[in-house]
PDB file of N, CA and C in Angstrom:
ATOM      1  N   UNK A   1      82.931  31.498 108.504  1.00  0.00           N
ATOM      2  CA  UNK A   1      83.415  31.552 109.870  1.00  0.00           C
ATOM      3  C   UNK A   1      84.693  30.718 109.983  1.00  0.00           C
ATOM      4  N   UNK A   2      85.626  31.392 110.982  1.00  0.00           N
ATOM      5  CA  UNK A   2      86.802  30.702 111.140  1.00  0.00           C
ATOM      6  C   UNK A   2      86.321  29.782 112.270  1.00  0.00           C
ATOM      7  N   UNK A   3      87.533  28.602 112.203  1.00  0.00           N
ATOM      8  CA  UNK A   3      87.792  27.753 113.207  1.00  0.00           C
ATOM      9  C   UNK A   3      88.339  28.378 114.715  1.00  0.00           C
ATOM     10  N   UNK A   4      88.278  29.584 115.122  1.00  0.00           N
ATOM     11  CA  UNK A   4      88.773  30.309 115.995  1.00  0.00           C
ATOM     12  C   UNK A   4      87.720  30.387 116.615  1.00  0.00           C
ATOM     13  N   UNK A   5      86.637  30.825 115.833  1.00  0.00           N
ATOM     14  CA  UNK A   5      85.149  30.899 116.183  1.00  0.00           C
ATOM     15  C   UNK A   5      84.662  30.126 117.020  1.00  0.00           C
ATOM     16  N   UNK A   6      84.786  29.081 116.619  1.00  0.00           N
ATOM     17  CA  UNK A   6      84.089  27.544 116.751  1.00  0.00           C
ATOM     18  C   UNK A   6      85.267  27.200 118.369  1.00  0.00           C
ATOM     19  N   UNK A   7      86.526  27.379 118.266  1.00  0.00           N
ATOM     20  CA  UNK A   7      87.327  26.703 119.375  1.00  0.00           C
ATOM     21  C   UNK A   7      86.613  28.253 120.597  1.00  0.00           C
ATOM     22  N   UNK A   8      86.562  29.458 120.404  1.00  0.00           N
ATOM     23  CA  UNK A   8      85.907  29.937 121.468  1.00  0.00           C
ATOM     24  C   UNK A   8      85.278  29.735 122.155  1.00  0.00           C
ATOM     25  N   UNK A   9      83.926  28.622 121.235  1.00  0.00           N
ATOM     26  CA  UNK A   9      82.683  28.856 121.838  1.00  0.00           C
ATOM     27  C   UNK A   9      82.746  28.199 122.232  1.00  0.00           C
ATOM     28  N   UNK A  10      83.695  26.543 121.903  1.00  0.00           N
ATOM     29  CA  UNK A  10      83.870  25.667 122.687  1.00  0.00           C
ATOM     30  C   UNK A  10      84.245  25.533 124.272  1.00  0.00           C
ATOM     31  N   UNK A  11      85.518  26.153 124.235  1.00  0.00           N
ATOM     32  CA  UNK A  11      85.951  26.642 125.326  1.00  0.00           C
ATOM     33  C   UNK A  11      85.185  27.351 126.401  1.00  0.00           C
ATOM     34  N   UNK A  12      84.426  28.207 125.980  1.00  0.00           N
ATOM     35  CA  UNK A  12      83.788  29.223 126.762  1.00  0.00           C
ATOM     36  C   UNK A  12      82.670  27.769 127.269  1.00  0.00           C
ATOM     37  N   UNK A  13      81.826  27.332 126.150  1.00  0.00           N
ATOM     38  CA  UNK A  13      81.187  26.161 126.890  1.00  0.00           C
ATOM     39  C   UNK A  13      81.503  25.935 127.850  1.00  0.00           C
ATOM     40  N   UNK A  14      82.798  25.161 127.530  1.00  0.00           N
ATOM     41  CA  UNK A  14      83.186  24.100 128.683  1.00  0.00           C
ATOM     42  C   UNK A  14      83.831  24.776 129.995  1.00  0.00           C
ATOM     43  N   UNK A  15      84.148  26.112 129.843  1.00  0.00           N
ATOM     44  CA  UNK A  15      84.240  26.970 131.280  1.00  0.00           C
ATOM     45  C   UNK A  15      82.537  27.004 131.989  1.00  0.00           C
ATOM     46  N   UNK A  16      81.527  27.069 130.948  1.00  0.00           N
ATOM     47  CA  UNK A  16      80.534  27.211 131.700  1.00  0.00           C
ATOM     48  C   UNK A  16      79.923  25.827 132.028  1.00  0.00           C
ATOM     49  N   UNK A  17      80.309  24.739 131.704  1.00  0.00           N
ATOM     50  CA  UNK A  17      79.912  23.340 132.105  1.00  0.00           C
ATOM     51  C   UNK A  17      80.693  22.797 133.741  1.00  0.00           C
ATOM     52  N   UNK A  18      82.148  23.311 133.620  1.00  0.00           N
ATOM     53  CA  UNK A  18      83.257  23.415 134.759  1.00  0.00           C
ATOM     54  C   UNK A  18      82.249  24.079 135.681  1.00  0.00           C
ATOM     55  N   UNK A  19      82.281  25.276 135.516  1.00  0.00           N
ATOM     56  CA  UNK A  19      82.014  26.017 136.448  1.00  0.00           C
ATOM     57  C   UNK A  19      80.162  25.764 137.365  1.00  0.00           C
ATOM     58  N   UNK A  20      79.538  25.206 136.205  1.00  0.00           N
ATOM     59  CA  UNK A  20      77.713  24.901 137.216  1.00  0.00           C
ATOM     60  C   UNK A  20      78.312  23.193 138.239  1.00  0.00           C
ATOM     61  N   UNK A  21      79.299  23.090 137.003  1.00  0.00           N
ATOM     62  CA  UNK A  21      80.037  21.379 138.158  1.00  0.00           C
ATOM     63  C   UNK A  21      80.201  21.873 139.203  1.00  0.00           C
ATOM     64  N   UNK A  22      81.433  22.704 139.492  1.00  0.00           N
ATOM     65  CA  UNK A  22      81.513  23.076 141.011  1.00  0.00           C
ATOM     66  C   UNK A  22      80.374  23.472 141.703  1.00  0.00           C
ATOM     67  N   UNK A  23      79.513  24.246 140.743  1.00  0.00           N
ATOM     68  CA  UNK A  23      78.380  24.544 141.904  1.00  0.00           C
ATOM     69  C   UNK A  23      77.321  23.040 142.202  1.00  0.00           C
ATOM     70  N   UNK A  24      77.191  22.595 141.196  1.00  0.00           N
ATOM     71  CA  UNK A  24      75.946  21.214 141.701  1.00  0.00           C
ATOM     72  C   UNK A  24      77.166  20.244 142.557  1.00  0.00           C
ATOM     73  N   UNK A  25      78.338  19.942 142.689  1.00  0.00           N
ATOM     74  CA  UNK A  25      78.505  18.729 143.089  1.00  0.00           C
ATOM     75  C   UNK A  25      78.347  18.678 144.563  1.00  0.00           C
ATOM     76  N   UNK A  26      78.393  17.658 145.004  1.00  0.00           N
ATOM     77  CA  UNK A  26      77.825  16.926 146.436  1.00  0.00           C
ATOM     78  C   UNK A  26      79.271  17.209 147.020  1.00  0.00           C
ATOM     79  N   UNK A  27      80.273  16.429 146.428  1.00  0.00           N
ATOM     80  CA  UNK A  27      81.777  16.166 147.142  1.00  0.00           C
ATOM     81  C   UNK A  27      82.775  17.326 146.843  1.00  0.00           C
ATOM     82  N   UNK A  28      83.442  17.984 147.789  1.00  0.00           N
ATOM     83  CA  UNK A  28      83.646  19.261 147.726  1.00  0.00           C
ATOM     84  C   UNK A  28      85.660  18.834 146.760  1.00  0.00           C
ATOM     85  N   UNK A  29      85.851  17.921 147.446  1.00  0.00           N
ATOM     86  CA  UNK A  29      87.245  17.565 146.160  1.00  0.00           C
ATOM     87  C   UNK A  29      86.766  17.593 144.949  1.00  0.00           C
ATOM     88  N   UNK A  30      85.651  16.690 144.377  1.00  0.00           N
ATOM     89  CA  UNK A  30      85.448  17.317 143.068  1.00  0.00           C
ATOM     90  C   UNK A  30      84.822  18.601 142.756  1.00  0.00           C
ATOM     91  N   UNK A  31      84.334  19.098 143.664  1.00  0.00           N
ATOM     92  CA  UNK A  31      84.090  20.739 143.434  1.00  0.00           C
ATOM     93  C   UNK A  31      85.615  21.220 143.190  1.00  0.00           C
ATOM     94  N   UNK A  32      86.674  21.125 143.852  1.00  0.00           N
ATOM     95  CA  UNK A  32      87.518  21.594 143.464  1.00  0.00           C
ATOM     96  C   UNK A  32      88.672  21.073 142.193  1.00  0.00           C
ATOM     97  N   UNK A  33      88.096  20.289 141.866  1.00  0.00           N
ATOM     98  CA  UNK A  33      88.937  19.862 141.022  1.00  0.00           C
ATOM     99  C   UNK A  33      88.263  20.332 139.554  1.00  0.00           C
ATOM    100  N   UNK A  34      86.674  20.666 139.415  1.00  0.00           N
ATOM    101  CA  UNK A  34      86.174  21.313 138.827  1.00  0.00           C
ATOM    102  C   UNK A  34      86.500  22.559 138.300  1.00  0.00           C
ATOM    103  N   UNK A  35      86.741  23.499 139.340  1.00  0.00           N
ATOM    104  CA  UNK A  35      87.379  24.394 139.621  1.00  0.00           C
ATOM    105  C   UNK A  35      88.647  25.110 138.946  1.00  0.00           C
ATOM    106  N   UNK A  36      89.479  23.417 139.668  1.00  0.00           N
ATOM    107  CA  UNK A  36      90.623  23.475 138.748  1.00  0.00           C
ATOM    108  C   UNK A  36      90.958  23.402 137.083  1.00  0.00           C
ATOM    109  N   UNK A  37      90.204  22.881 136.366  1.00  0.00           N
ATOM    110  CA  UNK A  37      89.691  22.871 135.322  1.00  0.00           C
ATOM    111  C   UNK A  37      89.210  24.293 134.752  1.00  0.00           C
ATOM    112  N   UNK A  38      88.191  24.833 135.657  1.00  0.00           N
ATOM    113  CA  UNK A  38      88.075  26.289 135.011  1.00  0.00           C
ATOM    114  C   UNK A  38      89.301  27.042 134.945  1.00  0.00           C
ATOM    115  N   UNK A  39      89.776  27.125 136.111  1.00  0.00           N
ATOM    116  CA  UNK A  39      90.861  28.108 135.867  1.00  0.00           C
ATOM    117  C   UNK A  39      92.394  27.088 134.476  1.00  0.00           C
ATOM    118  N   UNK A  40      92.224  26.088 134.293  1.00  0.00           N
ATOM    119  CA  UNK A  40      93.207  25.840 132.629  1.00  0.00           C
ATOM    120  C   UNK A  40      92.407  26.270 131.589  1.00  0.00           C
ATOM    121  N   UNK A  41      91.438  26.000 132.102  1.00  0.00           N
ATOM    122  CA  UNK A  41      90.426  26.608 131.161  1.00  0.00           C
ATOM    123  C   UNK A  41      90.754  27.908 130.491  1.00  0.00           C
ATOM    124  N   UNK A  42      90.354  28.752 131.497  1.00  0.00           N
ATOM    125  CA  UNK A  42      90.803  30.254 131.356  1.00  0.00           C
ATOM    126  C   UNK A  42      91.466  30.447 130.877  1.00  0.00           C
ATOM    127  N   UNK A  43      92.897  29.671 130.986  1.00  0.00           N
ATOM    128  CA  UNK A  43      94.314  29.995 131.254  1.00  0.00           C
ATOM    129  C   UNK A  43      94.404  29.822 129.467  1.00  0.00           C
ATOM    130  N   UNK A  44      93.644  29.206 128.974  1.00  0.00           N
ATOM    131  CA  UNK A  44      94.056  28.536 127.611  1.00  0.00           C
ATOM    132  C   UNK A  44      93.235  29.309 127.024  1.00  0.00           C
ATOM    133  N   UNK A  45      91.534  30.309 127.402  1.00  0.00           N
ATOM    134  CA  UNK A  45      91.253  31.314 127.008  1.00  0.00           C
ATOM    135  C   UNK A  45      91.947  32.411 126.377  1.00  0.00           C
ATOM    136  N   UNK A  46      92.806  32.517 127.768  1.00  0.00           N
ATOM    137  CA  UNK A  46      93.527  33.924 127.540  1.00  0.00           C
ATOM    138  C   UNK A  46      95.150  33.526 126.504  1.00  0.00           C
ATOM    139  N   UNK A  47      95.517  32.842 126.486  1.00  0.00           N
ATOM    140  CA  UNK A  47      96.278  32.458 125.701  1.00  0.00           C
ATOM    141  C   UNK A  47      95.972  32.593 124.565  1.00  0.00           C
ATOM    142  N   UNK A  48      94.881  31.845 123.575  1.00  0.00           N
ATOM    143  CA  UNK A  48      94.274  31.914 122.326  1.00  0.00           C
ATOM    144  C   UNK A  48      94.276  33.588 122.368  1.00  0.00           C
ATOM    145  N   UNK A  49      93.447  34.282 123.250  1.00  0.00           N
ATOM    146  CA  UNK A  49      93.234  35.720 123.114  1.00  0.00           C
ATOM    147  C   UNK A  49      94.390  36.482 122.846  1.00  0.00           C
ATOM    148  N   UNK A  50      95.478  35.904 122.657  1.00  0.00           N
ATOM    149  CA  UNK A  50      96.823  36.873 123.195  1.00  0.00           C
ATOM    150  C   UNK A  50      97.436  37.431 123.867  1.00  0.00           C
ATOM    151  N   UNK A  51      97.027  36.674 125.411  1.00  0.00           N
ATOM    152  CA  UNK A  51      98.001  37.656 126.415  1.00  0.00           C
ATOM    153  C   UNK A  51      98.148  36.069 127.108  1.00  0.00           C
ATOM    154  N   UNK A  52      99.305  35.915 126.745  1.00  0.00           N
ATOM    155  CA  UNK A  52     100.081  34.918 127.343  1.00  0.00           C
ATOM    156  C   UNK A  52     100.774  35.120 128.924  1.00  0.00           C
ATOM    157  N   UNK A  53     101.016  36.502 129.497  1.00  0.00           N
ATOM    158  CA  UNK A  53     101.034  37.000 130.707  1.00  0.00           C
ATOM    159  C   UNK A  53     100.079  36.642 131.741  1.00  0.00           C
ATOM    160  N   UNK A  54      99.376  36.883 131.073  1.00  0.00           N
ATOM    161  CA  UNK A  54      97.758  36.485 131.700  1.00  0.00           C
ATOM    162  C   UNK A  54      97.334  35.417 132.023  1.00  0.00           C
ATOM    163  N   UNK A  55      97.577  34.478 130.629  1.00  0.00           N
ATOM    164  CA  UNK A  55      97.570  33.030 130.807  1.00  0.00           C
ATOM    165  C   UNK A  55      98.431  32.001 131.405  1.00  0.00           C
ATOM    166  N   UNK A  56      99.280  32.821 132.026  1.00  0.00           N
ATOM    167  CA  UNK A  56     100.401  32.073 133.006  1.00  0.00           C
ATOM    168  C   UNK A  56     100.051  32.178 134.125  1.00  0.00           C
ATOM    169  N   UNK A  57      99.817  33.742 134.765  1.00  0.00           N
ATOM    170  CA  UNK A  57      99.288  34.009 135.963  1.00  0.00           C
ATOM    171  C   UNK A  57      97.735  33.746 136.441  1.00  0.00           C
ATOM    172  N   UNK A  58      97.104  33.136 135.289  1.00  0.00           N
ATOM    173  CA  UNK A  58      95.778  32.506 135.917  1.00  0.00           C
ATOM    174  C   UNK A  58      96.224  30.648 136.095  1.00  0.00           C
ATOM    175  N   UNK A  59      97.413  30.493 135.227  1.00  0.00           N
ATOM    176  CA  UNK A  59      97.414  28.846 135.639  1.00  0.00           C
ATOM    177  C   UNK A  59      98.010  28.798 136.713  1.00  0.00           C
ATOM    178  N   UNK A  60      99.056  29.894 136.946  1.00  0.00           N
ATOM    179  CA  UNK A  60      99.659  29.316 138.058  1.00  0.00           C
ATOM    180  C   UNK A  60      99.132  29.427 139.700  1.00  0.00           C
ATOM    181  N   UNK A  61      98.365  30.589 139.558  1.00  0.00           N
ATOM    182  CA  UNK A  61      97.534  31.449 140.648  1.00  0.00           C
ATOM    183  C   UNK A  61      95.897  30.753 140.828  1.00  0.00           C
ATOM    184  N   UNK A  62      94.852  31.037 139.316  1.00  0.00           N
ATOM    185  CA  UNK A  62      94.006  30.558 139.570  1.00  0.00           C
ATOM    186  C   UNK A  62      93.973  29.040 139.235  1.00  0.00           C
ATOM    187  N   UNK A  63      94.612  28.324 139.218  1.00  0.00           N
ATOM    188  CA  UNK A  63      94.081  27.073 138.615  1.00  0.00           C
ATOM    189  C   UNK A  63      95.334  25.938 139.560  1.00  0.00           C
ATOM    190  N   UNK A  64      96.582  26.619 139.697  1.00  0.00           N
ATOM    191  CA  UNK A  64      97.095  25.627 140.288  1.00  0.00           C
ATOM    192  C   UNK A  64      97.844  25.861 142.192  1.00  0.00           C
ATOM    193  N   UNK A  65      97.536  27.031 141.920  1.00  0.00           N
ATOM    194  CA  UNK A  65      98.048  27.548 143.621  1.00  0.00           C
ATOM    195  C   UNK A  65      96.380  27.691 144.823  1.00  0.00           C
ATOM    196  N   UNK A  66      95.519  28.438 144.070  1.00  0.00           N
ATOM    197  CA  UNK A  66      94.174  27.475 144.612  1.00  0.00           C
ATOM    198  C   UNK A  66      93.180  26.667 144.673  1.00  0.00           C
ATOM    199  N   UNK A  67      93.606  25.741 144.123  1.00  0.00           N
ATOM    200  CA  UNK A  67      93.641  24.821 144.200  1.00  0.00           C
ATOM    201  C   UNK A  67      94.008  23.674 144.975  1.00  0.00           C
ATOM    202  N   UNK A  68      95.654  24.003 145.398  1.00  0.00           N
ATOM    203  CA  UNK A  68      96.255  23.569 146.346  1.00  0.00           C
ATOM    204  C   UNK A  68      95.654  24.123 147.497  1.00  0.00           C
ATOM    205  N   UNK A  69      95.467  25.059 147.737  1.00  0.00           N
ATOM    206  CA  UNK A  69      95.255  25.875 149.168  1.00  0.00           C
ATOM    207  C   UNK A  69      93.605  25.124 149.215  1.00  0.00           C
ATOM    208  N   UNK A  70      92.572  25.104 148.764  1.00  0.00           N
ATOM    209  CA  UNK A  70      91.256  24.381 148.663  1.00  0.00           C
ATOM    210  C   UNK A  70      91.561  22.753 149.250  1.00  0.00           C
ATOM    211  N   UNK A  71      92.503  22.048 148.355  1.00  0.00           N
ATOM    212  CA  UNK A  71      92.783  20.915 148.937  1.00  0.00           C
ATOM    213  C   UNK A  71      93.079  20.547 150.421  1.00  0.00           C
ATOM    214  N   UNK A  72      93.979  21.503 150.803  1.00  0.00           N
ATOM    215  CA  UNK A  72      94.295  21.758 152.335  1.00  0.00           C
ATOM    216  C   UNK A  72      94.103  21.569 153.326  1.00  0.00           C
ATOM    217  N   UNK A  73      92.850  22.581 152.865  1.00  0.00           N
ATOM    218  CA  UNK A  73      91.728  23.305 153.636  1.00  0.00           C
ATOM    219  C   UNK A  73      90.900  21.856 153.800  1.00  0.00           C
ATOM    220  N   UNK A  74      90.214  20.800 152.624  1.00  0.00           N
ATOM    221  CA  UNK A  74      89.425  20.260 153.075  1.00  0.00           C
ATOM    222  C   UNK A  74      90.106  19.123 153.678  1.00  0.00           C
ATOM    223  N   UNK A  75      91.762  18.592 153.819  1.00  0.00           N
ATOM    224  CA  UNK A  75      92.070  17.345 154.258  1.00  0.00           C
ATOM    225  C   UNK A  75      92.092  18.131 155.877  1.00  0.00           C
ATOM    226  N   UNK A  76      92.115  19.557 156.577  1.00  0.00           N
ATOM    227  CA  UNK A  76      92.265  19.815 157.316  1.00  0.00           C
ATOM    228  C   UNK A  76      90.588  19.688 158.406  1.00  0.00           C
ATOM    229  N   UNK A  77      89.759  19.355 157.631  1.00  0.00           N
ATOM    230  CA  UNK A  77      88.598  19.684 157.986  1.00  0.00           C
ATOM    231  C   UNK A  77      88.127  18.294 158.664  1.00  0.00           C
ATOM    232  N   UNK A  78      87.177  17.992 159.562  1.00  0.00           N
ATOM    233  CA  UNK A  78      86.598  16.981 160.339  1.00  0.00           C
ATOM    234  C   UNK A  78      85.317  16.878 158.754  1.00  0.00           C
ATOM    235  N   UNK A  79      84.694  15.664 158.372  1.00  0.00           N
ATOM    236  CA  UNK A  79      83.686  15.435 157.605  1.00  0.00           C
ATOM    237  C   UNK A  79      82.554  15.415 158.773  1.00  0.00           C
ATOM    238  N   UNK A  80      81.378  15.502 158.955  1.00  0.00           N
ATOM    239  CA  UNK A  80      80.211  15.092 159.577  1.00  0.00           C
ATOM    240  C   UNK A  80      79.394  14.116 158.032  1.00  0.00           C
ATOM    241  N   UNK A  81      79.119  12.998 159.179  1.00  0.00           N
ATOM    242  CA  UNK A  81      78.369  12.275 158.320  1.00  0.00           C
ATOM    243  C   UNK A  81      76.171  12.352 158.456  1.00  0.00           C
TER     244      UNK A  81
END
């Protein structure tokens, strides 16, 4: 087995470790910052895979434009305690 092998499964892991984060956490900034992580994640998926097109338009779209818009959203929000 190649080392290609091994960095997949890694990766793919750690998209699926990112991704149950956003769902269990309590505090919704680190939900999103979780988040944010999946989508470099991805972004570095699809890169290794060969479509570097792909892997631009998920960093810049999924990982770093909502992201921003998530952030926004929650400094715009009242907390209830």
């Amino acid at each position: 087995m190649s080392i290609e092998i091994y960095m997949h499964a890694l990766i793919l892991g750690l998209i699926i470790v990112a991704a149950f984060l956003a769902l269990t956490l309590e505090d919704l900034l680190s939900a999103v910052v979780s988040i944010a992580a999946m989508g470099l994640l991805l972004s570095l998926e699809f890169y290794i895979l060969q479509a570097p097109d792909v892997a631009m338009a998920e960093a810049a779209i999924g990982a770093a434009l909502t992201a921003a818009i998530f952030i926004m959203a929650i400094n715009r929000t009242k907390r209830w305690e």
